[in-house]
Protein backbone atom coordinates (compact mmCIF):
# COMPACT_ATOMS: atom_id res chain seq x y z
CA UNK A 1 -49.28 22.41 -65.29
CA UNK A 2 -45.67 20.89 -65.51
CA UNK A 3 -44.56 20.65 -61.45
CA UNK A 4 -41.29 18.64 -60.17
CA UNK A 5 -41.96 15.76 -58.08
CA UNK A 6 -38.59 16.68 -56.57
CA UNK A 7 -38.00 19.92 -54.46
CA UNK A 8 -33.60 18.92 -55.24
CA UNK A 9 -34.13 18.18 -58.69
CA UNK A 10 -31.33 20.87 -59.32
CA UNK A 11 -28.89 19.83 -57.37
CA UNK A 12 -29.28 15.99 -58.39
CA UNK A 13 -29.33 16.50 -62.05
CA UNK A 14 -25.92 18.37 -61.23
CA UNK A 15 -24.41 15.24 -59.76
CA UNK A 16 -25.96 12.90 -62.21
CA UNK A 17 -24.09 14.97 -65.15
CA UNK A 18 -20.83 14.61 -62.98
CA UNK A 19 -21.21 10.79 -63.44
CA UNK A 20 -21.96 11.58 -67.31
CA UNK A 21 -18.75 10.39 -68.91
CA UNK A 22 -19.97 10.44 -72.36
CA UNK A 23 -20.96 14.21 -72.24
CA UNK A 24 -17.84 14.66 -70.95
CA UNK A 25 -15.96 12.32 -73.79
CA UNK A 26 -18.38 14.50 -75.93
CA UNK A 27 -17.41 17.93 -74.61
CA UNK A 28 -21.24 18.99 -73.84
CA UNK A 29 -22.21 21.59 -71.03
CA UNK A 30 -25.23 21.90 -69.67
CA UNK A 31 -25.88 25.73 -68.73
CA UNK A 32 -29.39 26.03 -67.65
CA UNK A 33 -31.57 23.59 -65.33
CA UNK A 34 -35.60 24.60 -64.91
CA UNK A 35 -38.41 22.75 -64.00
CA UNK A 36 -39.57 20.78 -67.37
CA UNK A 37 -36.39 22.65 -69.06
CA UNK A 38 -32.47 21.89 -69.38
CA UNK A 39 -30.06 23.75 -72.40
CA UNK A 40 -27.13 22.62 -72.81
CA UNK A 41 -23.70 24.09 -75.46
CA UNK A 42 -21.02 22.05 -77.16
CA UNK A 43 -18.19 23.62 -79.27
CA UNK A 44 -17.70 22.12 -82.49
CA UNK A 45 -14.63 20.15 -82.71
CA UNK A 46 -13.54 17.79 -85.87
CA UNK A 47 -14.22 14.55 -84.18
CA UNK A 48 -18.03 15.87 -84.19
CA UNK A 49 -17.95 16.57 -87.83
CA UNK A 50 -19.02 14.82 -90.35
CA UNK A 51 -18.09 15.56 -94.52
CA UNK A 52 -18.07 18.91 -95.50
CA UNK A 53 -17.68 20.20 -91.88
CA UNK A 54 -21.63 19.22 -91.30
CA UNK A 55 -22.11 18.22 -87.47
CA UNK A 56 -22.69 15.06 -87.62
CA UNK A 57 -26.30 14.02 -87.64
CA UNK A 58 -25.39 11.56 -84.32
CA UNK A 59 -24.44 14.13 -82.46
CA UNK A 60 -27.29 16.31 -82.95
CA UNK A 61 -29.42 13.42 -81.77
CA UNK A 62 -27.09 12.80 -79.12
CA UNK A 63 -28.05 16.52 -77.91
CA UNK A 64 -31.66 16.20 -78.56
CA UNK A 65 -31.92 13.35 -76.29
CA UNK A 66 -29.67 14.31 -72.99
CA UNK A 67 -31.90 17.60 -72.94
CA UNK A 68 -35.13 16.17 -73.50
CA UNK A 69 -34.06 13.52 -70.92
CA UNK A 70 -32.67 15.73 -68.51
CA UNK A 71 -35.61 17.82 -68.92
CA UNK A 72 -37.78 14.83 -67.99
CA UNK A 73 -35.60 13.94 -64.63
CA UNK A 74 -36.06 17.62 -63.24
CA UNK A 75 -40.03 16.24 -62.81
CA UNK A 76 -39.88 12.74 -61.53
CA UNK A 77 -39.70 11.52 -57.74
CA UNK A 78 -35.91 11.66 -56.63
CA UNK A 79 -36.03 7.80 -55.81
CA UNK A 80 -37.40 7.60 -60.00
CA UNK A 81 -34.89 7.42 -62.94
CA UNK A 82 -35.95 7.88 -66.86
CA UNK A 83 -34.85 6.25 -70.28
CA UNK A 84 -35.65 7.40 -73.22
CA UNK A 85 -38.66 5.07 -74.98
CA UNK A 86 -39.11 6.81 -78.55
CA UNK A 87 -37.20 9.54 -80.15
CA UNK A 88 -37.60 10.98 -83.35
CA UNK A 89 -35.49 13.53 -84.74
CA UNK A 90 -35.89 15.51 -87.85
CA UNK A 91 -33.62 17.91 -89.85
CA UNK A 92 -33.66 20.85 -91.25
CA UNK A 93 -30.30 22.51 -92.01
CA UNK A 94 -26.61 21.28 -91.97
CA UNK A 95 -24.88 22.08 -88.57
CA UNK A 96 -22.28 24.10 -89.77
CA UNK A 97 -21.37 26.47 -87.50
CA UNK A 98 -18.61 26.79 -83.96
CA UNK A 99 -20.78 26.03 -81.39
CA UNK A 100 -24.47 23.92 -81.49
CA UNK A 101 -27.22 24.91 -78.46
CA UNK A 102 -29.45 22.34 -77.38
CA UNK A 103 -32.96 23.43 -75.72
CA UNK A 104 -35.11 20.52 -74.14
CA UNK A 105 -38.13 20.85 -72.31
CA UNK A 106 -41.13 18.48 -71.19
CA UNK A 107 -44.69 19.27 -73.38
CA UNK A 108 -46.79 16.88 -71.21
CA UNK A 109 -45.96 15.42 -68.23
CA UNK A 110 -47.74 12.02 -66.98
CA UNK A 111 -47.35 9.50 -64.14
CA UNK A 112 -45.28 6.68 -66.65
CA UNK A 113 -44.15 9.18 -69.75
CA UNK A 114 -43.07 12.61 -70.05
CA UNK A 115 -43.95 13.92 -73.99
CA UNK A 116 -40.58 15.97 -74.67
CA UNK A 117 -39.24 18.24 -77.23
CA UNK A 118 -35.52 19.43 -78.00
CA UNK A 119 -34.33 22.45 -80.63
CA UNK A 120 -30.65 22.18 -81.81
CA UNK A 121 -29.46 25.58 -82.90
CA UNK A 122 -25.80 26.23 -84.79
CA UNK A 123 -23.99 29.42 -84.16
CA UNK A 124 -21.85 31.16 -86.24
CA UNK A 125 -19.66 34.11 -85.55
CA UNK A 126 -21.86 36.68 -84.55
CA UNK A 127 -24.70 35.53 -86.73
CA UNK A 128 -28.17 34.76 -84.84
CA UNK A 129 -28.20 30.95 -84.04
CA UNK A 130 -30.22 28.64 -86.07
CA UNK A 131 -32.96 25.83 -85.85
CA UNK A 132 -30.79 23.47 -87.14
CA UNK A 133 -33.09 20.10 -86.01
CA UNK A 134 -36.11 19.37 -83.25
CA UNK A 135 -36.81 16.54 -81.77
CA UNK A 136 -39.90 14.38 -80.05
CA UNK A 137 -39.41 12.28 -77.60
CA UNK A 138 -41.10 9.82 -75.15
CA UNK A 139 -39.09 9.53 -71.91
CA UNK A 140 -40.15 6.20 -69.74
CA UNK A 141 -40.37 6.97 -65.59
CA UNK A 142 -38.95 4.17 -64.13
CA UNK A 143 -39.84 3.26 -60.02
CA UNK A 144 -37.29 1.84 -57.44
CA UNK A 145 -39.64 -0.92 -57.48
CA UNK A 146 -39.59 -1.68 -61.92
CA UNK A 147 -35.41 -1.93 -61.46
CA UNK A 148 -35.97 -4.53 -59.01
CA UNK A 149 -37.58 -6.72 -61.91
C-alpha cells in the first residue's frame, strides 16, 4: 500500500513548485496533488515545438519526469528530498495538439527508490486526449544525513 511519510506533503510540494523556475520558464501547471499521484497541463506554445508543429520530444520528457518526481516527494519524510536515478521514456504518437497533460504516479514505493510511471496525453480541440508517450522511472530518496556527504 502506497502511504505518505508526510502528513504536509500537499502543502510542501506547493511551495517547492513556487521555487520551480524552470516550470515556470516552461509554462507547466500542476493541477492535481494525491498521495503517490501529481498531473500537471502545459499549453503548447512554439518555443515547445519542434518541426512540423510536433512537441518536442524534450519536453515531453521534461513532463514525464516533474510528475513522476513530484509524485515520488508526496511519499517521502518532509526532512527527505528525491532525484530522479533512471528514466526511460518511450513514444508513441507525435504531440500535436494545444495543450499536453501529464499524469505521474508512484507503482512501488520502497525505503531508497520509488518505481514511477508518467502518461503524456495531447489535446486537441474537443477531441478526447491522447497517450501520446509513458514513462518509467526510478526516483532516488535522499536523507538530511546523504546531503551532508
Amino acid at each position: 500500500m502506497i502511504k505518505s511519510h508526510n502528513p504536509d506533503y500537499e502543502q510542501d510540494i506547493r511551495e517547492k513548485l513556487e521555487r520551480q523556475e524552470f516550470m515556470k520558464l516552461m509554462g507547466f501547471t500542476v493541477t492535481k496533488i494525491e498521495e503517490g499521484r501529481v498531473e500537471g497541463e502545459l499549453n503548447l506554445e512554439q518555443k515547445h515545438r519542434q518541426h512540423k508543429g510536433f512537441a518536442h520530444g524534450g519536453v515531453i520528457a521534461t513532463l514525464a519526469d516533474i510528475v513522476a518526481g513530484f509524485a515520488a516527494v508526496s511519499l517521502v519524510p518532509k526532512d527527505h528530498h528525491v532525484v530522479t536515478a533512471e528514466i526511460k521514456v518511450s513514444y508513441f504518437h507525435p504531440g500535436l495538439g494545444d495543450k499536453l497533460l501529464a499524469k505521474g504516479y508512484v507503482l512501488k514505493q520502497g525505503r531508497k527508490l520509488n518505481f514511477c510511471e508518467a502518461e503524456i496525453y495531447a489535446v486537441k480541440g474537443a477531441e478526447p486526449p491522447l497517450l501520446i508517450a509513458k514513462a518509467s522511472a526510478s526516483m532516488a530518496n535522499i536523507s538530511p544525513e546523504e546531503l551532508k556527504r
